[in-house]
Every structure is written in structure tokens, then in C-alpha cells.
C-alpha atoms as a PDB file:
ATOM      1  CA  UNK A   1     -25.554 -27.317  46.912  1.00  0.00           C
ATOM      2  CA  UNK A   2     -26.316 -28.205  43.271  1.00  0.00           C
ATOM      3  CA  UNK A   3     -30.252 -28.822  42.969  1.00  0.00           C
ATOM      4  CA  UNK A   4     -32.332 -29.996  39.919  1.00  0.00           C
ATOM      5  CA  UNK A   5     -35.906 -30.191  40.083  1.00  0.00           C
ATOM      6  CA  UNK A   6     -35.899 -29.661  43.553  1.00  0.00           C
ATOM      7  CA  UNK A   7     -33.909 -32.567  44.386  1.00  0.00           C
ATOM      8  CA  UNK A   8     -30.464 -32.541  46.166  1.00  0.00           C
ATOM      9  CA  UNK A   9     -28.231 -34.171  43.663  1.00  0.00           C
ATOM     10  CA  UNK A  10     -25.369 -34.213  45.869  1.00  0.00           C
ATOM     11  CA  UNK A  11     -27.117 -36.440  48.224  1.00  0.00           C
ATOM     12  CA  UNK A  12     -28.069 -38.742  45.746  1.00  0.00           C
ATOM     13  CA  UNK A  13     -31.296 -37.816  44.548  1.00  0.00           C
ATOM     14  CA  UNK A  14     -32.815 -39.249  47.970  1.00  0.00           C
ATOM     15  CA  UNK A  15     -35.035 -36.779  48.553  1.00  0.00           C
ATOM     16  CA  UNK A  16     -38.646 -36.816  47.327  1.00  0.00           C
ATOM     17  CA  UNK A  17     -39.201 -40.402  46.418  1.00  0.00           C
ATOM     18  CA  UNK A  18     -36.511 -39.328  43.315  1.00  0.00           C
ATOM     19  CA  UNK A  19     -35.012 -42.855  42.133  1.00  0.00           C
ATOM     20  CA  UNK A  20     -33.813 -45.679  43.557  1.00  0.00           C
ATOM     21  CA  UNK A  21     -29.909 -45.443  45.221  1.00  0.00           C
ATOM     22  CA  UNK A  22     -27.655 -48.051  42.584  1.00  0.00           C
ATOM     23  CA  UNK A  23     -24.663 -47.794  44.997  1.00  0.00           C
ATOM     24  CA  UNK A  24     -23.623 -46.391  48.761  1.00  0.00           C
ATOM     25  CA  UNK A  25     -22.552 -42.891  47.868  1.00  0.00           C
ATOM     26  CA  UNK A  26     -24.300 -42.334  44.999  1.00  0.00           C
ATOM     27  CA  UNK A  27     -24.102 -38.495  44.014  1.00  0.00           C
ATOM     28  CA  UNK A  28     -25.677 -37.944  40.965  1.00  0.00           C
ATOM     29  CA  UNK A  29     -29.661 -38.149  40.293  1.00  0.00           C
ATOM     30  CA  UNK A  30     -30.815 -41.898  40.284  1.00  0.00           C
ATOM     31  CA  UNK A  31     -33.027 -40.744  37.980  1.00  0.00           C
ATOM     32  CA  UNK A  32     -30.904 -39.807  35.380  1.00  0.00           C
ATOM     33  CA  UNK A  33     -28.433 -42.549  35.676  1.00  0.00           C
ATOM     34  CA  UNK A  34     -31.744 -45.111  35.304  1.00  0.00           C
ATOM     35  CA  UNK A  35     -32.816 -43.549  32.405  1.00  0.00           C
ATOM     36  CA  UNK A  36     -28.949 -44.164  31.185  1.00  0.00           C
ATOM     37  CA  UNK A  37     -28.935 -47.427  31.735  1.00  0.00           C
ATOM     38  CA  UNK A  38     -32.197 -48.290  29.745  1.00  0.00           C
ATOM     39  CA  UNK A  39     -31.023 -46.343  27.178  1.00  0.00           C
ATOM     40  CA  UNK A  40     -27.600 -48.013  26.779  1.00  0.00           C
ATOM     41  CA  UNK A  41     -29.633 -51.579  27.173  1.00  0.00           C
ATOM     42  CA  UNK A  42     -32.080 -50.636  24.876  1.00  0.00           C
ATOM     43  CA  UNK A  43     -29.278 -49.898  21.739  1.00  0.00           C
ATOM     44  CA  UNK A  44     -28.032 -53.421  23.057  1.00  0.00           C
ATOM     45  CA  UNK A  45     -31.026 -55.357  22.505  1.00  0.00           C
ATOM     46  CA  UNK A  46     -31.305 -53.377  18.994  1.00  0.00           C
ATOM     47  CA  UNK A  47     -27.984 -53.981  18.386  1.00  0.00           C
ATOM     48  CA  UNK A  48     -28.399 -57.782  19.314  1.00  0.00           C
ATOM     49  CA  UNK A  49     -31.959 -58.005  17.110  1.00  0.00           C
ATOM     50  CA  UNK A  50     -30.356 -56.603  14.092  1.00  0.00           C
ATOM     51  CA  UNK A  51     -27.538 -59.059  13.938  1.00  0.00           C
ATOM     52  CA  UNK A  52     -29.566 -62.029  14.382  1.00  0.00           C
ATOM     53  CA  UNK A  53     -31.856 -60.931  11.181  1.00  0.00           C
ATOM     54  CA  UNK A  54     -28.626 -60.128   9.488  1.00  0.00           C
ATOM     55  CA  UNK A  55     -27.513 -63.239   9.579  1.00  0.00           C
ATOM     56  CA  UNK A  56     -30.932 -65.240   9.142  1.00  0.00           C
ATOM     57  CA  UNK A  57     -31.075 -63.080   5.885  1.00  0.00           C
ATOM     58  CA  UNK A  58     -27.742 -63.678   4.481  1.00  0.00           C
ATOM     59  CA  UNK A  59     -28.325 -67.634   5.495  1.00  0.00           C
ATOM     60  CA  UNK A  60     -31.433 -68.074   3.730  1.00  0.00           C
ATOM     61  CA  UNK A  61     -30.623 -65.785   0.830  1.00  0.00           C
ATOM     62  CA  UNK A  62     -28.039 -67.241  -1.567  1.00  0.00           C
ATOM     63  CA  UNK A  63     -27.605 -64.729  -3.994  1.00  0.00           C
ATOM     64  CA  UNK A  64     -26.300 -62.683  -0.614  1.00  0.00           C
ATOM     65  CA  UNK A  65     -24.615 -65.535   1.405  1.00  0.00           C
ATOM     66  CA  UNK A  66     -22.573 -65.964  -1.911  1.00  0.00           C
ATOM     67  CA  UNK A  67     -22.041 -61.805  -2.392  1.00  0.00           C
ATOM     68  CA  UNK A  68     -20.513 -62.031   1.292  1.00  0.00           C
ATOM     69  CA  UNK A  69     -18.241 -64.952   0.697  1.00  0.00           C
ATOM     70  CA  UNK A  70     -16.691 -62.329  -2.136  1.00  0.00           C
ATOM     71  CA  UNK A  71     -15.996 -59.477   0.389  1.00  0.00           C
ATOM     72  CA  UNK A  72     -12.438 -59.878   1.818  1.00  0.00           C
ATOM     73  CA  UNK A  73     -12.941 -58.704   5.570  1.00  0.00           C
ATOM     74  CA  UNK A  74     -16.217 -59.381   5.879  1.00  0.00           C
ATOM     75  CA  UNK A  75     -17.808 -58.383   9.628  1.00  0.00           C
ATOM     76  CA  UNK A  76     -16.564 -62.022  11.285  1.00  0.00           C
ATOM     77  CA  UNK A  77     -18.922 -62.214  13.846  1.00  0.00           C
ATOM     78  CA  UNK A  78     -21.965 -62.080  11.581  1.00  0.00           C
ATOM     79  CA  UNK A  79     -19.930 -64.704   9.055  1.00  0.00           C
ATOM     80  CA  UNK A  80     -19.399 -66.681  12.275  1.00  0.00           C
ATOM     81  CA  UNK A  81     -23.246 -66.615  12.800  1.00  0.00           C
ATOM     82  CA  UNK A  82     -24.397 -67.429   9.448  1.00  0.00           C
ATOM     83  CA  UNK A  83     -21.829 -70.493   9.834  1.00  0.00           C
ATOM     84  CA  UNK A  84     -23.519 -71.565  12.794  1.00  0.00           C
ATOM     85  CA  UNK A  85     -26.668 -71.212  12.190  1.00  0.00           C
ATOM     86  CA  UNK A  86     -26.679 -74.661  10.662  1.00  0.00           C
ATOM     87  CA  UNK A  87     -25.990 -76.762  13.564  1.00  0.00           C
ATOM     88  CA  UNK A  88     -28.139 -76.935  16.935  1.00  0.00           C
ATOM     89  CA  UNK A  89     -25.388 -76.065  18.760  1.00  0.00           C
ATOM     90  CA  UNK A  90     -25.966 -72.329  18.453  1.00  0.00           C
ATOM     91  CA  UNK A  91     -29.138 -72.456  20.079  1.00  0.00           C
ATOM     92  CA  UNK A  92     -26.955 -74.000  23.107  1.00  0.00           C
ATOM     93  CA  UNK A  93     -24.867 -71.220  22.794  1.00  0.00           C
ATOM     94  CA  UNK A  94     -27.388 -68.427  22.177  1.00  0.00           C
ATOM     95  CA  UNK A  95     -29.237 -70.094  25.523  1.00  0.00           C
ATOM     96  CA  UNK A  96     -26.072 -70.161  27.641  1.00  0.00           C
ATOM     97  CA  UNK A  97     -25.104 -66.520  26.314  1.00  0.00           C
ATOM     98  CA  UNK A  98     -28.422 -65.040  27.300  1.00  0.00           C
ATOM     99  CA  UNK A  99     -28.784 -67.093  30.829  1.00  0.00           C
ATOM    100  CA  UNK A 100     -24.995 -65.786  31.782  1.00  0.00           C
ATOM    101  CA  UNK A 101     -25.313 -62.318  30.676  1.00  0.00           C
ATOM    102  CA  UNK A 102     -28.190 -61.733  32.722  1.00  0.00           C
ATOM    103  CA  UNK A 103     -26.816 -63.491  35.765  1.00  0.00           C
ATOM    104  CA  UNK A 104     -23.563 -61.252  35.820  1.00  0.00           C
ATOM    105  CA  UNK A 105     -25.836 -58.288  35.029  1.00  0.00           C
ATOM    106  CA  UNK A 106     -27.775 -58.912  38.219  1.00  0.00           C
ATOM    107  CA  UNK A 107     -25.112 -59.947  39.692  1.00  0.00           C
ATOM    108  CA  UNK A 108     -23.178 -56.636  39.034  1.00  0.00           C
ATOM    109  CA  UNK A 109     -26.496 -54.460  40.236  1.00  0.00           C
ATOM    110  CA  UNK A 110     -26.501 -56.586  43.396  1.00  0.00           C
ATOM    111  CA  UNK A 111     -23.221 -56.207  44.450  1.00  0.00           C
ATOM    112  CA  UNK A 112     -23.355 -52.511  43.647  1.00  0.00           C
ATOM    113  CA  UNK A 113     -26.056 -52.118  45.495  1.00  0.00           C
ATOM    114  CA  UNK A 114     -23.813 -53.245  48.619  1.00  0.00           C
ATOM    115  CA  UNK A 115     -20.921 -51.049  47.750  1.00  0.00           C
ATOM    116  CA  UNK A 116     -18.917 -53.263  45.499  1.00  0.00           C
ATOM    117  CA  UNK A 117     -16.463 -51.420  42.654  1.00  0.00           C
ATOM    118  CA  UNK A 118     -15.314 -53.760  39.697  1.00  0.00           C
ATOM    119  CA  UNK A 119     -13.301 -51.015  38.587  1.00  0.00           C
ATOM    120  CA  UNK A 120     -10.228 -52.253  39.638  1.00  0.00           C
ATOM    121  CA  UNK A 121     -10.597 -55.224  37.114  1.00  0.00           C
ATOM    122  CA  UNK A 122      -9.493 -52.820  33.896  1.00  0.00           C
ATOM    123  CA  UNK A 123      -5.527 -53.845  34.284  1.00  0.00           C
ATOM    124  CA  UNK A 124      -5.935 -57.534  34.759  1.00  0.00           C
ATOM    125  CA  UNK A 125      -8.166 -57.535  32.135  1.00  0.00           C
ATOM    126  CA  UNK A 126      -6.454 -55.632  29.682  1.00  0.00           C
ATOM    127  CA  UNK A 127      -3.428 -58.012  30.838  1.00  0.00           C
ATOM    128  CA  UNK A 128      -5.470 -61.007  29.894  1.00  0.00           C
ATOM    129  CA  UNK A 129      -6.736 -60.183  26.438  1.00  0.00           C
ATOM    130  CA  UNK A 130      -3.360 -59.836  25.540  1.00  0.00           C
ATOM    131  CA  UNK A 131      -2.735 -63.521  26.498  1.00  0.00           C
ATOM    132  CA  UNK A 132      -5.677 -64.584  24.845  1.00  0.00           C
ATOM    133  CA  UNK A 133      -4.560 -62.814  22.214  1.00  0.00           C
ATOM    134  CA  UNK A 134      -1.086 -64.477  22.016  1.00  0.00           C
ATOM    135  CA  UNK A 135      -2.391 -67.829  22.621  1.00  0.00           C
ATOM    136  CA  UNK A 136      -4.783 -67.545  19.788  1.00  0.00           C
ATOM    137  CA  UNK A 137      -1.977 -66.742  17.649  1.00  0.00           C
ATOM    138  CA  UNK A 138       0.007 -69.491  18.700  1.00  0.00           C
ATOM    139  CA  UNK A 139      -2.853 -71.845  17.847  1.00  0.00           C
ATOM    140  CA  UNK A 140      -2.919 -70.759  14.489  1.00  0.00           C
ATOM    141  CA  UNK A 141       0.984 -70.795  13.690  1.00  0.00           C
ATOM    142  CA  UNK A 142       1.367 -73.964  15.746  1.00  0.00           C
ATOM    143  CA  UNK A 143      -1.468 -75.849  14.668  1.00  0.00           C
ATOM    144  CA  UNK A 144      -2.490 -76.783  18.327  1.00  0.00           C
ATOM    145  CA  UNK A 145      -5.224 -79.079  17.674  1.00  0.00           C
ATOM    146  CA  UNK A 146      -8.959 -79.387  18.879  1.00  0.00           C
ATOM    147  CA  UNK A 147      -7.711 -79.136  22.638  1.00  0.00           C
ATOM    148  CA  UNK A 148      -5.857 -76.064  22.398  1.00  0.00           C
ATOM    149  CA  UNK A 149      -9.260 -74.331  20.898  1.00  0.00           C
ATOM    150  CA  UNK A 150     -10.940 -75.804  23.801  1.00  0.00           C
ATOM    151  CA  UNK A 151      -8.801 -74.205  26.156  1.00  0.00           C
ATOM    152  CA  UNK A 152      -8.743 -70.924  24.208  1.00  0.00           C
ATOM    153  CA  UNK A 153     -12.707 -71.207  24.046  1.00  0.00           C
ATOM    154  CA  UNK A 154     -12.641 -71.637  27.957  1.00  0.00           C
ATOM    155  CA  UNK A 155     -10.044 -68.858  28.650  1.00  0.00           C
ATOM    156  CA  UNK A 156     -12.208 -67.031  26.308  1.00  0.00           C
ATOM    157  CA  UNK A 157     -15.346 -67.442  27.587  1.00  0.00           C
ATOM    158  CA  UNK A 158     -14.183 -66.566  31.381  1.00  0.00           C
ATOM    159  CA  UNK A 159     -12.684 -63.526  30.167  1.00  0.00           C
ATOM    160  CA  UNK A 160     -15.710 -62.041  28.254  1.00  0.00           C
ATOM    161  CA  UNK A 161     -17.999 -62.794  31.121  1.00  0.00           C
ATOM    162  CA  UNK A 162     -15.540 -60.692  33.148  1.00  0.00           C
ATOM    163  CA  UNK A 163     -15.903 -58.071  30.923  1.00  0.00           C
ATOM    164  CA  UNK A 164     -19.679 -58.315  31.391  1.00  0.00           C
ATOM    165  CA  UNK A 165     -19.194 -57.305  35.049  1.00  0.00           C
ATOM    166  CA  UNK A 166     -16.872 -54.734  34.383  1.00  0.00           C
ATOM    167  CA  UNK A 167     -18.671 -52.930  31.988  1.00  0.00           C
ATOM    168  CA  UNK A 168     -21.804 -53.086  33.708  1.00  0.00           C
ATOM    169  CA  UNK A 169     -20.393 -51.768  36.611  1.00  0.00           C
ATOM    170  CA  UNK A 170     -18.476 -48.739  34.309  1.00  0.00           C
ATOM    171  CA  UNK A 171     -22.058 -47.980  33.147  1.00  0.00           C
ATOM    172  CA  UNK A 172     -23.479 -47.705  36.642  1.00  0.00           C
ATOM    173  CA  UNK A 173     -21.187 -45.503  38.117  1.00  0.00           C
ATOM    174  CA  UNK A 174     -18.243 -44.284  35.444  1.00  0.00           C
ATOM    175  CA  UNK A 175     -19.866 -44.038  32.314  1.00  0.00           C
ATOM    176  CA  UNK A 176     -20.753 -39.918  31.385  1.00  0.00           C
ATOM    177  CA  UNK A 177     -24.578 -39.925  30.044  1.00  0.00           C
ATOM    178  CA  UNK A 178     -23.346 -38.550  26.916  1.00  0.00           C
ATOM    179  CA  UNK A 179     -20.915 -41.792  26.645  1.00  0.00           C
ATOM    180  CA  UNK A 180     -24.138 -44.391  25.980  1.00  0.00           C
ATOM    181  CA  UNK A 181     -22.866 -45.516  22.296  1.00  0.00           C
ATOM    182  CA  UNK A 182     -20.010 -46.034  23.390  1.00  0.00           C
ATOM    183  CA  UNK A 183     -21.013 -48.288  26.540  1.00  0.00           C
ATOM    184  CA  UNK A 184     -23.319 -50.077  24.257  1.00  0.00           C
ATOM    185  CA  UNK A 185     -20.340 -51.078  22.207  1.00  0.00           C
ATOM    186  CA  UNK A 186     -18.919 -52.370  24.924  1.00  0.00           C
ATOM    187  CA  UNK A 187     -21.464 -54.531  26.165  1.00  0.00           C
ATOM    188  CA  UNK A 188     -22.707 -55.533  22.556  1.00  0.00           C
ATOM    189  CA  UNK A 189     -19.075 -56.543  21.577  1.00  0.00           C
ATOM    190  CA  UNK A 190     -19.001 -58.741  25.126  1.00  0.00           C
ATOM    191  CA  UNK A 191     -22.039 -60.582  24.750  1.00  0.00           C
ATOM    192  CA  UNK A 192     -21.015 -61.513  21.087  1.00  0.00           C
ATOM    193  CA  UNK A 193     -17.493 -62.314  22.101  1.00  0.00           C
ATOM    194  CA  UNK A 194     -19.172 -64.559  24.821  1.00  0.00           C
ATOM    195  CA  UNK A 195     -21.691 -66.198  22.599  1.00  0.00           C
ATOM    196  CA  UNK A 196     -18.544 -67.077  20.131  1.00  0.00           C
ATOM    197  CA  UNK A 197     -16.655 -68.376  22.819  1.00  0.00           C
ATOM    198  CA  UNK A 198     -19.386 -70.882  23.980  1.00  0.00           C
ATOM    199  CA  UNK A 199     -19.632 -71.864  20.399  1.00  0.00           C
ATOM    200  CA  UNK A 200     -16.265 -72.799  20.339  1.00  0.00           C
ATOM    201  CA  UNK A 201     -16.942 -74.967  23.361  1.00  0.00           C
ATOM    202  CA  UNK A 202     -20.073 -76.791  21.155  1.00  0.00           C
ATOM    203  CA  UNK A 203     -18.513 -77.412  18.435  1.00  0.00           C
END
């Protein structure tokens, strides 16, 4: 058996006081896959922190609000911000973003914790972006109106949330510890995606 600093790795680091078990089964060190998580949250929260001063900088500077409204394909989500930030709802939004994302996050460790795999959700979910996708297109050839961005917003906003659980559960148990920008991409781009999606439901 494979040992590393004296603990049995293949029976999930229980030996010793080493960690705490994230799922049944668990065969890697707890240690190491805790100190991958808070890693991979920690570029999040960076991540998050620099995007918010982003955009409080480009809204309260004009000589750079107006050098971004020159720049064809600007970074949406930060021109979507800056946009926002004007109107209360975004604190709504920001609120309702943060209170979900860290429901479904401890949501995702508890279930985990009792053996629970969210892995199978990749297909259905790759399905349903593709929808969302479609629809959103439609809206903007079609000119749908205020209630088919509603429903996109909704469809939207249950989606992302999804992803939430799904890629918290890939970076508990599927992620590689040498994959953490990567799974901070994903859960940066899902908590944005959500935030946007609530924001459509403000407006």
C-alpha cells in the first residue's frame, strides 16, 4: 500500500487524526484534497474581489467608462456590472447570488458527505445550455418581449445554480490538484452567470 507521511492513503487518510473523510470511499489524503479546495475557493473570492473593483473603477471613472464603451468586445460581464451598478437592484442580486451559492455549496459538502455523486448531471446539463442557448437566440431574432427574458432569466438562473452543485462536487472528488485554475473558472464563471441571471429577474 501507497503511504505518505505515514498515513495510509488508500484508506483515506483515516489514520492518525489525518483530515476529515469528504465522501464514503474516499481514497486519497483528506488532507490534500482540503488544502485543494481552499485553494480553488481562495482564487474564487480573488477572482470575485477583483471584478467588483473593476467595475466600481470603470463606473466612477469617466475618462475609462468612456475608453470601454470604444472597445468592440469588451469583457460583458464586467460591462453588465458597471450597467448595473446604478440601480439597487444589484445589491438584490449580489445578496441572492451570495446567499444561494453558499447554500448549494453546503449543500453539495453535505450530501457528499452521505455518499451522494452529482456527476451524473454533466449530460443533462450540457443538454440544457444548449437550450438556453437557443432560446436566447430566439429572443433576440424574435423580439420576444419582457416575458420571454423572464423566462430565459428563470431557466437561467436554475441552470447556473445546477452548475454550482456540479462543480462543487467535480472539485471534491474529480478535480486533479494540479487542475485548481481551471476549477476556479468554473465556479467563478457560475456564480457570475448566476448573479446575471437574477439581475435579469430585477430588472
Amino acid at each position: 500500500m501507497f503511504k505518505q507521511g505515514g498515513v495510509d492513503i488508500e484508506s483515506g487518510g483515516q489514520k492518525g487524526g489525518v483530515g476529515v473523510v469528504i465522501y464514503p470511499g474516499m481514497t486519497e489524503d483528506p488532507q490534500l484534497r482540503w488544502g485543494f479546495i481552499r485553494k480553488v475557493y481562495a482564487i474564487v473570492c480573488t477572482q470575485l474581489f477583483f471584478t467588483a473593483v473593476i467595475a466600481t473603477v470603470m463606473f466612477f471613472t469617466p475618462a475609462v467608462k468612456d475608453y470601454m464603451k470604444t472597445i468592440f468586445g469588451a469583457v460583458t460581464v464586467v460591462v453588465l456590472l458597471v450597467v448595473a451598478f446604478i440601480r439597487e437592484t444589484i445589491l438584490i442580486a449580489a445578496g441572492l447570488t451570495a446567499l444561494i451559492t453558499v447554500s448549494l455549496t453546503f449543500y453539495t459538502f453535505w450530501a457528499a458527505k452521505r455518499g451522494m455523486d452529482f456527476s451524473f448531471l454533466g449530460p443533462f446539463l450540457f443538454c440544457a445550455s444548449i437550450v438556453l442557448v437557443m432560446f436566447l437566440l430566439m429572443q433576440f431574432i424574435l423580439h420576444l418581449g419582457r416575458e420571454a427574458h423572464l423566462v430565459y432569466s428563470c431557466l437561467a438562473a436554475l441552470l447556473f445554480s445546477a452548475y454550482i452543485i456540479y462543480d462543487t462536487n467535480n472539485l471534491i472528488r474529480n478535480f486533479t490538484y494540479d487542475e485548481y485554475v481551471i476549477a476556479a473558472i468554473c465556479l467563478f464563471g457560475d456564480i457570475i452567470n448566476l448573479f446575471l441571471a437574477l439581475l435579469g429577474l430585477s430588472e
